[in-house]
C-alpha atoms as a PDB file:
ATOM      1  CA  UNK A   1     -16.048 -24.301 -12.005  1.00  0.00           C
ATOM      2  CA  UNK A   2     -14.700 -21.074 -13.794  1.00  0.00           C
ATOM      3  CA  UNK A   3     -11.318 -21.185 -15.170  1.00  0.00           C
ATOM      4  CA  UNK A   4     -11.685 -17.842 -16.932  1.00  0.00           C
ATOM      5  CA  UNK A   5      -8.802 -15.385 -15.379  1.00  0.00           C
ATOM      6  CA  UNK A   6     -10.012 -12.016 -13.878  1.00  0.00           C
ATOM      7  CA  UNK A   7      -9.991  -8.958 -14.992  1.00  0.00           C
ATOM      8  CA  UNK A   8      -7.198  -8.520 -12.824  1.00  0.00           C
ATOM      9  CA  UNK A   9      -5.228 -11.650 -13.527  1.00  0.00           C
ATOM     10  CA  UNK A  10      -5.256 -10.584 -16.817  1.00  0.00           C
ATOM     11  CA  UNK A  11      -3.897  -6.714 -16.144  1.00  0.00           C
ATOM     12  CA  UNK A  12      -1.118  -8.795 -14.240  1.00  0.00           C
ATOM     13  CA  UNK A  13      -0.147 -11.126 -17.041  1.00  0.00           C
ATOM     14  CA  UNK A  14      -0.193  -8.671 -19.582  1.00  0.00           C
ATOM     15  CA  UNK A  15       1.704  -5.868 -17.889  1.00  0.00           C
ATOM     16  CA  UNK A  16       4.357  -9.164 -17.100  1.00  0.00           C
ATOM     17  CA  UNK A  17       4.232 -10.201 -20.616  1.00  0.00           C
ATOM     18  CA  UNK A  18       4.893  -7.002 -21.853  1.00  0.00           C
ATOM     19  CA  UNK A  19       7.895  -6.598 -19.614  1.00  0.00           C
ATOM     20  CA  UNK A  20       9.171 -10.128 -20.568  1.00  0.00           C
ATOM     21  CA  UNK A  21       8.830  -8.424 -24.426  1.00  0.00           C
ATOM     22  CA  UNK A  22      10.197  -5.463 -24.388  1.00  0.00           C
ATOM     23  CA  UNK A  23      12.919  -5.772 -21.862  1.00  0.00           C
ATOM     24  CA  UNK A  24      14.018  -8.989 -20.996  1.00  0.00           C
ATOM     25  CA  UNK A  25      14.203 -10.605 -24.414  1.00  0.00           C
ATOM     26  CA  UNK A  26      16.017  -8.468 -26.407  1.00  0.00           C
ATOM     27  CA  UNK A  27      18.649  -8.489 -23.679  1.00  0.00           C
ATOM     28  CA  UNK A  28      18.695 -12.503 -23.299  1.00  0.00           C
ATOM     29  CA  UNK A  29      21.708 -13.441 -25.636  1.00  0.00           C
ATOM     30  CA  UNK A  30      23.456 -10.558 -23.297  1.00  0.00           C
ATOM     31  CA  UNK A  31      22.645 -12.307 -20.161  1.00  0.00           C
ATOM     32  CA  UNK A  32      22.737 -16.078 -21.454  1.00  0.00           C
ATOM     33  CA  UNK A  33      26.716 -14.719 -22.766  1.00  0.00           C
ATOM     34  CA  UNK A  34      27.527 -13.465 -19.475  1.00  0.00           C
ATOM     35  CA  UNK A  35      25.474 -15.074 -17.021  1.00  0.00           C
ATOM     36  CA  UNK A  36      24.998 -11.974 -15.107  1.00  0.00           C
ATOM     37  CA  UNK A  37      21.383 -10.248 -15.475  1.00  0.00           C
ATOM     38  CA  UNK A  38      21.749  -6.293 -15.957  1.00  0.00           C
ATOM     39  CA  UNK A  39      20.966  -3.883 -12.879  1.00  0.00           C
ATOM     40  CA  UNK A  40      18.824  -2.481 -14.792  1.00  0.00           C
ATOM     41  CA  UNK A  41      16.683  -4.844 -15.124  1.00  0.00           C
ATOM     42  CA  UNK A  42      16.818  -6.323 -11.928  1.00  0.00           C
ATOM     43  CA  UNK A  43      15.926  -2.699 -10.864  1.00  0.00           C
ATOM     44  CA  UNK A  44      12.625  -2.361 -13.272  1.00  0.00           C
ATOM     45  CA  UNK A  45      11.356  -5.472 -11.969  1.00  0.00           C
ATOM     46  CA  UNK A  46      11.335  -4.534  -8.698  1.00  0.00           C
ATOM     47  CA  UNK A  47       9.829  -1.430  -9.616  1.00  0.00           C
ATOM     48  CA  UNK A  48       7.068  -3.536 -10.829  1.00  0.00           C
ATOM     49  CA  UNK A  49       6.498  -5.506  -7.918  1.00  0.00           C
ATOM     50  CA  UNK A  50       8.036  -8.733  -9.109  1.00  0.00           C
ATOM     51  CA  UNK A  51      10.247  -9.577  -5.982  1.00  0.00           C
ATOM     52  CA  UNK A  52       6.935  -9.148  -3.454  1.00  0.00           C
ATOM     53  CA  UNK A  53       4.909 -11.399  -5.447  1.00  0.00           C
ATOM     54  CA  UNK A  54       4.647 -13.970  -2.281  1.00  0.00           C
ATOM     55  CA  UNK A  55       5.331 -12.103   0.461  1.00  0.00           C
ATOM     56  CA  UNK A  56       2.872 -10.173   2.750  1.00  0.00           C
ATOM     57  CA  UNK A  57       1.386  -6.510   2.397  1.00  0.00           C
ATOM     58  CA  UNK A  58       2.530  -5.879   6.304  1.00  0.00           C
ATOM     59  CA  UNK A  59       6.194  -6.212   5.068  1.00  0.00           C
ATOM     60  CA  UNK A  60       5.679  -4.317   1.817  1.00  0.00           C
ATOM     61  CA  UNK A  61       4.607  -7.515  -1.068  1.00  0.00           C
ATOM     62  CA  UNK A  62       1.820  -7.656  -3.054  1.00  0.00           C
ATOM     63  CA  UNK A  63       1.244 -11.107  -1.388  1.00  0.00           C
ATOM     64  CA  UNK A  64      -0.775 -12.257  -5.118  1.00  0.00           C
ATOM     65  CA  UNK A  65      -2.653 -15.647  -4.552  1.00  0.00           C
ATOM     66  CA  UNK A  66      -0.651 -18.951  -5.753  1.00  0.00           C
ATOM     67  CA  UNK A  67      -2.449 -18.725  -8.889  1.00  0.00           C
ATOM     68  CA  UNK A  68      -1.349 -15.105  -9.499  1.00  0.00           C
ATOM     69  CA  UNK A  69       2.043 -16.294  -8.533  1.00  0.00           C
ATOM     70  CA  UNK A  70       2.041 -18.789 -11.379  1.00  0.00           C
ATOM     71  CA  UNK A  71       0.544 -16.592 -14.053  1.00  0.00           C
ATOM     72  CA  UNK A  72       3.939 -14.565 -13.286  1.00  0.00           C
ATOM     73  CA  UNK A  73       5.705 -17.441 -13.085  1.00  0.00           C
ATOM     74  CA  UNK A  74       4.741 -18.247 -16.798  1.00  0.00           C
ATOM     75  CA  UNK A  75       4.877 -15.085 -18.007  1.00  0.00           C
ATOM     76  CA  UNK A  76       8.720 -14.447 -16.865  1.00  0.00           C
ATOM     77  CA  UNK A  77       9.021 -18.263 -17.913  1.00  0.00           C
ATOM     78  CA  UNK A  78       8.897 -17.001 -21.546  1.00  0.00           C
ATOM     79  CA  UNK A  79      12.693 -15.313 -21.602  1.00  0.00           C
ATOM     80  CA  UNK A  80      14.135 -18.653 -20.572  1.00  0.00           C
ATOM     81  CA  UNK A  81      14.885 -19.959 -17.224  1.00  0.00           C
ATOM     82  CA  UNK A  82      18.136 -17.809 -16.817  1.00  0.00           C
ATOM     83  CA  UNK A  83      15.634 -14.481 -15.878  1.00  0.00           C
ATOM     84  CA  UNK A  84      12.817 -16.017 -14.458  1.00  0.00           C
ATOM     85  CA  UNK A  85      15.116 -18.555 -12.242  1.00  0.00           C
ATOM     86  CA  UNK A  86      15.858 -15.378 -10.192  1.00  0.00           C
ATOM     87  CA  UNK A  87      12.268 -15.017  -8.957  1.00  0.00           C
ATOM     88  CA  UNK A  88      11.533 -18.790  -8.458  1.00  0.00           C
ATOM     89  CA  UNK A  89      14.890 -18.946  -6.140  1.00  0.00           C
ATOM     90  CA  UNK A  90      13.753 -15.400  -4.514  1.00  0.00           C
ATOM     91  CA  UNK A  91       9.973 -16.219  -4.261  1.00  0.00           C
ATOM     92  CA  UNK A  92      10.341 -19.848  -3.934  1.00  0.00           C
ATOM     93  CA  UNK A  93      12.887 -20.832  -1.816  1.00  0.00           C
ATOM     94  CA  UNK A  94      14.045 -17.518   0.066  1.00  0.00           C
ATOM     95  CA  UNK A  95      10.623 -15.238   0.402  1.00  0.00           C
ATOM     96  CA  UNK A  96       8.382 -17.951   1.131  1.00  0.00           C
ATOM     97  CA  UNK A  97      10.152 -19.550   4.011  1.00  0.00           C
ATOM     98  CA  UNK A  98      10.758 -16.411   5.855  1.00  0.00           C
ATOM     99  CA  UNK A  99       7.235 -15.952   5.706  1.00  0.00           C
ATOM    100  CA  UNK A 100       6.274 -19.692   6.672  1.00  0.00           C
ATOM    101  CA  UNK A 101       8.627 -20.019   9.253  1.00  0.00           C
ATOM    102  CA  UNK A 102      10.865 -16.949   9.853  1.00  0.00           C
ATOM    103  CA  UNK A 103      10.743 -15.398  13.200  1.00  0.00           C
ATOM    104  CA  UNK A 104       9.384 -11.817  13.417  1.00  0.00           C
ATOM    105  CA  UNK A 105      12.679 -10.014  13.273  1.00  0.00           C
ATOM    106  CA  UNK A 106      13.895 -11.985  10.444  1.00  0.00           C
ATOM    107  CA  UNK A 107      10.331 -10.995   8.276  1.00  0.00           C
ATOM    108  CA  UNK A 108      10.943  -7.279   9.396  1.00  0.00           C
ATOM    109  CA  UNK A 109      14.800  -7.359   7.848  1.00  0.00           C
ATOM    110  CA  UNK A 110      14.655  -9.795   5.029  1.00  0.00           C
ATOM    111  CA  UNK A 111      11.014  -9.361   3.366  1.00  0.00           C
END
């Protein structure tokens, strides 16, 4: 069995990581103070795709495989659980049922 990432996978980490870096971190005493994450970056994410990681193409996500998911996962997982705890409750709990069990109208307005 191969456990080497693709060339992909490894694009998508990276491009995460480097997010997580230069972003994220040097903002995390902000947002640990407050407990509020900036706009800003809430906004950049987004702009990267971070919030469609598990949901479908047909209602705008990237819909990455579980693995993919993870690698993210990790990879926003290095900031501390106060930033990446936003996309495991959005992708998680919220994005993921709508899409397992949501009815069609609910998909088209929520995801």
């Amino acid at each position: 069995m191969d456990f080497e990432l693709t060339e992909e996978q490894r694009a998508l980490a990276d491009s995460v990581k480097a997010f997580v870096d230069e972003r994220v971190d040097p903002r995390m005493p902000e947002i640990e103070r407050t407990n509020e994450i900036p706009k800003e970056l809430l906004k950049e994410a987004s702009e990267l795709g971070l919030f469609g990681i598990s949901i479908p193409e047909e209602y705008g996500g990237s819909n990455l495989s579980r693995f993919s998911r993870v690698l993210v996962h990790q990879m926003l997982g290095r900031s501390g659980f106060g930033f990446a705890g936003v996309f495991a409750a959005h992708g998680g709990i919220g994005a993921e049922a709508l899409v397992s069990i949501g009815t069609p109208e609910q998909k088209q307005r929520y995801l």
